[in-house]
C-alpha atoms as a PDB file:
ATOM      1  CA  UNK A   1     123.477  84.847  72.095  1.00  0.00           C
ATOM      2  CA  UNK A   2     120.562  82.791  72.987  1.00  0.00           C
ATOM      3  CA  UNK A   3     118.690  83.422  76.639  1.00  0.00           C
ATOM      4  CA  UNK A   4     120.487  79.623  77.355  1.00  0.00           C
ATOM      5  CA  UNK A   5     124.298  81.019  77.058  1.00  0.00           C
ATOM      6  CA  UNK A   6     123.275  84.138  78.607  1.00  0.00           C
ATOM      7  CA  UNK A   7     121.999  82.755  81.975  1.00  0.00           C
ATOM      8  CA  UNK A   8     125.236  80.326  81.973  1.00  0.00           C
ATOM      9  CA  UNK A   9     127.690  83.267  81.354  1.00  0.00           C
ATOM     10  CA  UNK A  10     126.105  85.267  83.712  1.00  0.00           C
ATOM     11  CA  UNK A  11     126.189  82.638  86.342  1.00  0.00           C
ATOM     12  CA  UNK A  12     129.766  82.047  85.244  1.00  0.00           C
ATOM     13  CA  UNK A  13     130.833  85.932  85.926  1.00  0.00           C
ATOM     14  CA  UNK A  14     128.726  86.476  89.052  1.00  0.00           C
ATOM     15  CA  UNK A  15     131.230  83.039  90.306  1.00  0.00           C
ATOM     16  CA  UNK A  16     134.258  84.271  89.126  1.00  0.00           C
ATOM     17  CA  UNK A  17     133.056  88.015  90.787  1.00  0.00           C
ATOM     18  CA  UNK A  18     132.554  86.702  94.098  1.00  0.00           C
ATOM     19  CA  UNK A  19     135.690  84.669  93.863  1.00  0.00           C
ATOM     20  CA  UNK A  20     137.232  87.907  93.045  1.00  0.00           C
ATOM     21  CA  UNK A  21     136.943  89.886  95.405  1.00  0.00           C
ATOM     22  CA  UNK A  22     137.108  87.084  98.046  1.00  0.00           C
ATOM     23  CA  UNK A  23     140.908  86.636  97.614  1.00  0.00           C
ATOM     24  CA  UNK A  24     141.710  90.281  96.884  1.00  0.00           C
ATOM     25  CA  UNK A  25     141.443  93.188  98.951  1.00  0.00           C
ATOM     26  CA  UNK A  26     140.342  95.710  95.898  1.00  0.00           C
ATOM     27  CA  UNK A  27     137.591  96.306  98.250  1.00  0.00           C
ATOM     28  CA  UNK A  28     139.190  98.004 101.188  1.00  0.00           C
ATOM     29  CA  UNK A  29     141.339 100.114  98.339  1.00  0.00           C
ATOM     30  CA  UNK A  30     138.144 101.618  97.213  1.00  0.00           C
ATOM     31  CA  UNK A  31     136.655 101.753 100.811  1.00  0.00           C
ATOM     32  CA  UNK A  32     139.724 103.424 102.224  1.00  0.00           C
ATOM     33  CA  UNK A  33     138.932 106.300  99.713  1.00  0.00           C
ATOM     34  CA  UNK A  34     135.579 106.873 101.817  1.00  0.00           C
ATOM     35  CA  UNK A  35     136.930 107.041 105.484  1.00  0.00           C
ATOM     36  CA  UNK A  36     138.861 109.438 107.219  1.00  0.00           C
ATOM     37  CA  UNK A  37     141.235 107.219 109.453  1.00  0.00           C
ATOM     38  CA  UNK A  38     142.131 110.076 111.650  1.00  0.00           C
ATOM     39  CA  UNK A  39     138.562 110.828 112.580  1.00  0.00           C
ATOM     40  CA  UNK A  40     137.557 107.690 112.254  1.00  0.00           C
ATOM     41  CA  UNK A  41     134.373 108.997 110.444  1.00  0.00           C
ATOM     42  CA  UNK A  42     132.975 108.220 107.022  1.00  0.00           C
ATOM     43  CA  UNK A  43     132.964 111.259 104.366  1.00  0.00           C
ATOM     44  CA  UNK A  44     129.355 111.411 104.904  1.00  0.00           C
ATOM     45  CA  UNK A  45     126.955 110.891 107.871  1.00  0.00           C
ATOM     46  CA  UNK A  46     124.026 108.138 106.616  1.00  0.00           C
ATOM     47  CA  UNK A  47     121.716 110.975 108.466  1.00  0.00           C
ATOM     48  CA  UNK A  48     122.692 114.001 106.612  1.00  0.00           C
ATOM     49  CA  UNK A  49     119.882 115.443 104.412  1.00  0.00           C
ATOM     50  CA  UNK A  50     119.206 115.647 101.374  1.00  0.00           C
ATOM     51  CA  UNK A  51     121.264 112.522 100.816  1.00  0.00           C
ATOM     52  CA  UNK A  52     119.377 110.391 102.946  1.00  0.00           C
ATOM     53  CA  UNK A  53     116.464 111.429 101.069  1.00  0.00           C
ATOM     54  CA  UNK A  54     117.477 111.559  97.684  1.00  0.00           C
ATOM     55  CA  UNK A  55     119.308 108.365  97.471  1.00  0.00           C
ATOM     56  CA  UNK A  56     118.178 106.153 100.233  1.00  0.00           C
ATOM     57  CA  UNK A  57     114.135 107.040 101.302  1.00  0.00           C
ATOM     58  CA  UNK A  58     113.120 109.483  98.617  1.00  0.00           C
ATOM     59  CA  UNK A  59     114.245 106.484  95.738  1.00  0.00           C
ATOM     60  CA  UNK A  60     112.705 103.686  97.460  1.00  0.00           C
ATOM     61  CA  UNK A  61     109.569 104.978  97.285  1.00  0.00           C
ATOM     62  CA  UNK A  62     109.548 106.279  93.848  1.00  0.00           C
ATOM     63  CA  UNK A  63     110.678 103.055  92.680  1.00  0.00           C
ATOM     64  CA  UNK A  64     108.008 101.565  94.592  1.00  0.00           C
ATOM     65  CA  UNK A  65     105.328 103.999  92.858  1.00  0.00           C
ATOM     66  CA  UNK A  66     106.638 103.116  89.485  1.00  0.00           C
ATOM     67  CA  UNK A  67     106.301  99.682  89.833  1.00  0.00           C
ATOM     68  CA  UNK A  68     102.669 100.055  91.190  1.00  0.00           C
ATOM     69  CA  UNK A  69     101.484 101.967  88.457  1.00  0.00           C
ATOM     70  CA  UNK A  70     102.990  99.275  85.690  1.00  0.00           C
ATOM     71  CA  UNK A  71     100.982  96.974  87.745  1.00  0.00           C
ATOM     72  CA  UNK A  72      97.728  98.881  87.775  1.00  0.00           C
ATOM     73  CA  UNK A  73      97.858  99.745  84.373  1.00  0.00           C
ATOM     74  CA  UNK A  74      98.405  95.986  83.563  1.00  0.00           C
ATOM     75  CA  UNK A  75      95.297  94.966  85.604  1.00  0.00           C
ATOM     76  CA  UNK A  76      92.724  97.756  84.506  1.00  0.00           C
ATOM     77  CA  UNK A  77      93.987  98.065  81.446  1.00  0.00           C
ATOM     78  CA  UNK A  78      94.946  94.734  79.892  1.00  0.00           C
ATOM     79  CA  UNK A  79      92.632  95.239  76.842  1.00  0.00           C
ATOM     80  CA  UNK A  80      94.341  98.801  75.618  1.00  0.00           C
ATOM     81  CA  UNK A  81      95.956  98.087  72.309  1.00  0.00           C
ATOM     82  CA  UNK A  82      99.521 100.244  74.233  1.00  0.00           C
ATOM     83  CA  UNK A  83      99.490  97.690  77.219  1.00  0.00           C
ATOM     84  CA  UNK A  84      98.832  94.339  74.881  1.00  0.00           C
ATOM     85  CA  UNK A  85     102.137  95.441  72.902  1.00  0.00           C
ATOM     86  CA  UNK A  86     104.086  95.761  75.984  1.00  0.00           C
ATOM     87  CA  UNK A  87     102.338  93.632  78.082  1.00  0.00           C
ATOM     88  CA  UNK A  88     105.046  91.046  78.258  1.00  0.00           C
ATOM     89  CA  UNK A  89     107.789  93.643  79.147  1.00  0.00           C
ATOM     90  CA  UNK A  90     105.849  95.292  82.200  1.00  0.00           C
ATOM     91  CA  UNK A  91     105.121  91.558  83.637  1.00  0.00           C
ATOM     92  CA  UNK A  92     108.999  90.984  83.532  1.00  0.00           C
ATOM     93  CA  UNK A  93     109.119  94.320  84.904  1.00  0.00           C
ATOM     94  CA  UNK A  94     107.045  93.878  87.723  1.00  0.00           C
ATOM     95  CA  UNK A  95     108.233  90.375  88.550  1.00  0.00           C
ATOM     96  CA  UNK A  96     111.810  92.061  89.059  1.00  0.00           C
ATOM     97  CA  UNK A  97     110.422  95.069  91.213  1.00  0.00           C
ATOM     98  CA  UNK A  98     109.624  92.078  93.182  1.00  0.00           C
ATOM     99  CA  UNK A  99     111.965  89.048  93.096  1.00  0.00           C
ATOM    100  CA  UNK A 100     114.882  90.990  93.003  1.00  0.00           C
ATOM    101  CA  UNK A 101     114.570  92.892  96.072  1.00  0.00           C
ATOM    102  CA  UNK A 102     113.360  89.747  97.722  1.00  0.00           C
ATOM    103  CA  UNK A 103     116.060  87.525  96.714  1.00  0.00           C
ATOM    104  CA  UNK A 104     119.018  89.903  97.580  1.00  0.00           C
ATOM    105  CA  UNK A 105     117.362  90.518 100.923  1.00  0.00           C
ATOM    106  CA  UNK A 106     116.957  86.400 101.197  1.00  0.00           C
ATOM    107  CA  UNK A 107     120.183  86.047 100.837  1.00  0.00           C
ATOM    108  CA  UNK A 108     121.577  89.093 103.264  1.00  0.00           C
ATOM    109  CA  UNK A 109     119.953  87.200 105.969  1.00  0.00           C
ATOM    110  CA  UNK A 110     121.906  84.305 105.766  1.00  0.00           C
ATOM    111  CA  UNK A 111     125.732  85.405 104.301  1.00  0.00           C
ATOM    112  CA  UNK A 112     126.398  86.663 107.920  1.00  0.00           C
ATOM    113  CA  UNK A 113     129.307  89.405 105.874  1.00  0.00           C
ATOM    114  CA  UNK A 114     129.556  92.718 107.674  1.00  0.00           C
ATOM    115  CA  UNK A 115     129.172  96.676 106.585  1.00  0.00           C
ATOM    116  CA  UNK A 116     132.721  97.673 106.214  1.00  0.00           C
ATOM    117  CA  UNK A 117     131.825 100.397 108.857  1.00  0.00           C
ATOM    118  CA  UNK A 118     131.492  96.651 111.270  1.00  0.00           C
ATOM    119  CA  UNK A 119     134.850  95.505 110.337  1.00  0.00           C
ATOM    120  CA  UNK A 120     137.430  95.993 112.311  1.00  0.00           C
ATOM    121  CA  UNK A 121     139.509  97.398 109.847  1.00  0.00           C
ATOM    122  CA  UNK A 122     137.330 100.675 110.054  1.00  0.00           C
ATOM    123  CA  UNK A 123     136.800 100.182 113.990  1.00  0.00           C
ATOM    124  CA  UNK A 124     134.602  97.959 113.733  1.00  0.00           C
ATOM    125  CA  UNK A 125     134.450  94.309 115.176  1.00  0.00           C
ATOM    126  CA  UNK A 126     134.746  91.630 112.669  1.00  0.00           C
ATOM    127  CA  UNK A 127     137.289  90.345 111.097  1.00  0.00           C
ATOM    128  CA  UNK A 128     138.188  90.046 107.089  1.00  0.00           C
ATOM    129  CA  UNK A 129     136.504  87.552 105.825  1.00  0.00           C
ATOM    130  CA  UNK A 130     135.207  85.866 102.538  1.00  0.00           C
ATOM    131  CA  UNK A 131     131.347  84.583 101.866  1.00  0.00           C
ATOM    132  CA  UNK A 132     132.114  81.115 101.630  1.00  0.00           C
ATOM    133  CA  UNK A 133     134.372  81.722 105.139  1.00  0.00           C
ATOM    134  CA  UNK A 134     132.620  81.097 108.696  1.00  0.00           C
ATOM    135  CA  UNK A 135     133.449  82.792 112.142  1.00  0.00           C
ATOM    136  CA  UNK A 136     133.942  80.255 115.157  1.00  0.00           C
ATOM    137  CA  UNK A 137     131.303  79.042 117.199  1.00  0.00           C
ATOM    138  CA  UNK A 138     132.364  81.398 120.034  1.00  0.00           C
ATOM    139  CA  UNK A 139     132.330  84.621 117.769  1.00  0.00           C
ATOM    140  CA  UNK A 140     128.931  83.344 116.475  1.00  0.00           C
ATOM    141  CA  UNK A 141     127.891  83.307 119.851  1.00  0.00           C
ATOM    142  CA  UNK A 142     128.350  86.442 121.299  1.00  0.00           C
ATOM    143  CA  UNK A 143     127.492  88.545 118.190  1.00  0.00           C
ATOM    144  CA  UNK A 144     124.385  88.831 116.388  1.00  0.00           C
ATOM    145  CA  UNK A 145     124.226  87.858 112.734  1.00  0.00           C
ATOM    146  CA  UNK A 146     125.410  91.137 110.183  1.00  0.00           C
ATOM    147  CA  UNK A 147     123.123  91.001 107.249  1.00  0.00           C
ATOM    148  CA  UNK A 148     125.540  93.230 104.564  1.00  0.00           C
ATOM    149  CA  UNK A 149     126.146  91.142 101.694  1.00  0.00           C
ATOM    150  CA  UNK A 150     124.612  91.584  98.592  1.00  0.00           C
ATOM    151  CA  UNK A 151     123.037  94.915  98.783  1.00  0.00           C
ATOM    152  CA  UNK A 152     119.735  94.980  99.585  1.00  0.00           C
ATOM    153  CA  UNK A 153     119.458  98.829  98.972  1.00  0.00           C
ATOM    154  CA  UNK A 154     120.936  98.817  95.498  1.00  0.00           C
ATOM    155  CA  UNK A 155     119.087  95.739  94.611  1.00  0.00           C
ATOM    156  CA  UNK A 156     115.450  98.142  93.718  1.00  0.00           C
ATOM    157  CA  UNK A 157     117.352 100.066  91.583  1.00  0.00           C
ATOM    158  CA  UNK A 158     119.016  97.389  89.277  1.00  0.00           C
ATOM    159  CA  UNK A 159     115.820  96.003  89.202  1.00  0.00           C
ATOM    160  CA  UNK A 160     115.459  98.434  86.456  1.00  0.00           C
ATOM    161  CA  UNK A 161     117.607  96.767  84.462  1.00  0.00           C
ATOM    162  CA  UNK A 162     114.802  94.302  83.142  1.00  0.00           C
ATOM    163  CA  UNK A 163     113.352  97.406  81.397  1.00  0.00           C
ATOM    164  CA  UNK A 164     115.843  96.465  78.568  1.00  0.00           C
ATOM    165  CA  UNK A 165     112.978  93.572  78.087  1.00  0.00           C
ATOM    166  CA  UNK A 166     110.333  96.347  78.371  1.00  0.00           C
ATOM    167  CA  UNK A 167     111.169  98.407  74.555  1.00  0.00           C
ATOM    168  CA  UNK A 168     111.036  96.776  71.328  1.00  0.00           C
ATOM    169  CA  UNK A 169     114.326  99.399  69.665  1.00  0.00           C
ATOM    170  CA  UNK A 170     117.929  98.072  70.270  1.00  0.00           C
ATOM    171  CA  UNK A 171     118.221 102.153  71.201  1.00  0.00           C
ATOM    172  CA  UNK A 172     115.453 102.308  73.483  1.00  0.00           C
ATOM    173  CA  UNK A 173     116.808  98.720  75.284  1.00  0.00           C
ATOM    174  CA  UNK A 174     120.397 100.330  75.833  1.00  0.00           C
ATOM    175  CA  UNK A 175     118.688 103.842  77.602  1.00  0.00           C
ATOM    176  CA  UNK A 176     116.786 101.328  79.601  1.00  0.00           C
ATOM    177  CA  UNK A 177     119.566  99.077  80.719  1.00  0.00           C
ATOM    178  CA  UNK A 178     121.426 102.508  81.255  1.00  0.00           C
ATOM    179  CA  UNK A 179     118.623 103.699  83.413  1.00  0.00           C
ATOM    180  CA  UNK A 180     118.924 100.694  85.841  1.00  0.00           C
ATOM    181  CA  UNK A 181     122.716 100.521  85.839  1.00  0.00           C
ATOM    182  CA  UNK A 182     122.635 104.687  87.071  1.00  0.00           C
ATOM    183  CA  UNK A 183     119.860 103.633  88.942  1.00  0.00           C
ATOM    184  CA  UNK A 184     121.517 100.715  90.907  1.00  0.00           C
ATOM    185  CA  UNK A 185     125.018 102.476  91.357  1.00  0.00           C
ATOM    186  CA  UNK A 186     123.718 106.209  92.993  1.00  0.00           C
ATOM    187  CA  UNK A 187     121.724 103.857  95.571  1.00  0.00           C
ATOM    188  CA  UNK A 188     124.985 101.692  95.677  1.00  0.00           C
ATOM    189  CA  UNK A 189     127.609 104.628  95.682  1.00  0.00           C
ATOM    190  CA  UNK A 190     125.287 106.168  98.479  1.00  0.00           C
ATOM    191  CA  UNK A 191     125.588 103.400 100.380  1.00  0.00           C
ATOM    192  CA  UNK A 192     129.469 102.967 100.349  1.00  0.00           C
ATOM    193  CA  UNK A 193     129.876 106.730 101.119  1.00  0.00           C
ATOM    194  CA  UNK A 194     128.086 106.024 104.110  1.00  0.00           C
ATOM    195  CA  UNK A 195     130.070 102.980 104.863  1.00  0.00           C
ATOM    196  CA  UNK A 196     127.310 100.393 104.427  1.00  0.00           C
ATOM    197  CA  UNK A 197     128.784  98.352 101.803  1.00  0.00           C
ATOM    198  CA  UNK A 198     131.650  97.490 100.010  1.00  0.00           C
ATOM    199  CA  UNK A 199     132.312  97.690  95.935  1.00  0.00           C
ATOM    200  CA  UNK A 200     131.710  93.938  95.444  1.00  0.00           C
ATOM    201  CA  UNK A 201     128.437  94.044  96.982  1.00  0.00           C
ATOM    202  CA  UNK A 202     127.280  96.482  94.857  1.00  0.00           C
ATOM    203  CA  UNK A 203     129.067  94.740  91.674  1.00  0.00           C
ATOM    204  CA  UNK A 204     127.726  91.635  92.580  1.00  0.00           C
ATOM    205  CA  UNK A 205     124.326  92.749  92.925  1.00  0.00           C
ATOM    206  CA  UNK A 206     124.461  94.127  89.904  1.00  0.00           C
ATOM    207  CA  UNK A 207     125.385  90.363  88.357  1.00  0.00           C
ATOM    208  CA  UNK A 208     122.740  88.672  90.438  1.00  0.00           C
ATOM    209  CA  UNK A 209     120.612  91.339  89.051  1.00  0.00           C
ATOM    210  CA  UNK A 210     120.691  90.554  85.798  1.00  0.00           C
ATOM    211  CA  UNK A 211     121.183  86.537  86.385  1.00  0.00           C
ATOM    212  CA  UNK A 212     117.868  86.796  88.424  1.00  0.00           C
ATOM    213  CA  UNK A 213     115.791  88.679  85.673  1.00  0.00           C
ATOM    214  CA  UNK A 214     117.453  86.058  82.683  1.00  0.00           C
ATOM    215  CA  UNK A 215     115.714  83.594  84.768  1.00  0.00           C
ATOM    216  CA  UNK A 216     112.247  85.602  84.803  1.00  0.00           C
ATOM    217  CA  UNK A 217     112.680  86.109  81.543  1.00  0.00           C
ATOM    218  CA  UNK A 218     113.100  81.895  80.591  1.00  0.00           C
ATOM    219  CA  UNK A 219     110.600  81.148  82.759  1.00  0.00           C
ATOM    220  CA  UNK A 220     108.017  83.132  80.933  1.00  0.00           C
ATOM    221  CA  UNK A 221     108.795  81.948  77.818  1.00  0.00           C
ATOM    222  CA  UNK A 222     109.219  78.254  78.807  1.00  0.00           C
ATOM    223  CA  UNK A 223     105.163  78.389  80.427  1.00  0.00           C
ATOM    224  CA  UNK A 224     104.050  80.609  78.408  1.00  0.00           C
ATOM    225  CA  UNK A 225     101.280  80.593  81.550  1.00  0.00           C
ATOM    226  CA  UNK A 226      99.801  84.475  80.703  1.00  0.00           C
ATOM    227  CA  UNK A 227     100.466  84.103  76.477  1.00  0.00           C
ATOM    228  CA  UNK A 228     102.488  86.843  76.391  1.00  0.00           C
END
């Protein structure tokens, strides 16, 4: 399948997800799973250690540190016969680390969807609602903006996914796009444990994920700016 098709099918299923789970409440079936209604507690605390660390801190950072040190090695080592080879993989690597974070983040700061833990369906204050659904003037008013949907957190991780564009073996591109899909779902499962997000904002990070490095990956090749 050309790169074409794949950023239209992509954009096509990242629609039809969001549609989805818009008009179907398959997300408060999976969230139910993670809250104990007669406590009204999630099964775990978002402070309890070595959770936090592991899969919220601790991961940030090292994904962080691994895409500084693709970056370094691209600038002071350009001329290396190892970097040349792969030299178009760790750009579309490092231009994910970044725009994929950035994007997701973007666009959490203007959805206005709630944590489940904010809806009141888990004791929270907002209502059920869809993204393409808007709260009334009044509600808007007296309550500050919720900035839940995609997720942000999850987004570093499936950033990883564009290290299927980093190896030249159709064995060595699965284990990468593995590597990003664990990757993106521990920081995502994490995150619904703890009642900060639903299943379709991790699911539909995962799309925009992808859909976001396709369109890296065109771009490249269409300029052609760096000859790689």
């Amino acid at each position: 399948m050309t790169l074409k098709r794949q950023i239209i099918l992509t954009s096509l299923i990242l629609a039809a997800v969001i549609l989805f789970f818009g008009i179907t409440d398959v997300d408060l079936y999976i969230q139910d799973m993670f809250y104990n209604f007669s406590t009204h507690k999630w099964i775990l605390d978002w402070s309890l250690q070595p959770y936090r660390f592991i899969f919220y801190d601790g991961i940030k950072k090292l994904l962080i540190i691994i895409a500084a040190m693709f970056l370094f090695a691209l600038i002071f080592f350009w001329k290396k016969p190892l970097i040349q080879s792969y030299k178009r993989g760790i750009v579309i690597l490092i231009l994910s680390a970044i725009f994929v974070p950035v994007i997701s983040s973007g666009l959490k700061s203007q959805t206005n969807m709630p944590c489940p833990k904010d809806e009141k369906h888990y004791g929270g204050i907002y209502p059920r609602s869809a993204v393409w659904q808007s709260y009334s003037q009044e509600f808007k008013l007296t309550h500050k903006k919720s900035k839940c949907w995609p997720a942000g957190h999850a987004s570093g991780g499936f950033a990883l996914l564009s290290l299927f564009f980093l190896f030249k073996k159709k064995k060595n591109k699965i284990i990468g796009l593995g590597i990003g899909v664990v990757t993106g779902w521990s920081m995502g499962l994490y995150k619904m444990i703890i009642g900060d997000h639903f299943f379709s904002h991790t699911v539909i990070t995962m799309v925009l994920a992808w859909l976001i490095i396709l369109l890296i990956v065109k771009l490249l090749d269409s300029f052609r700016v760096l000859k790689l």
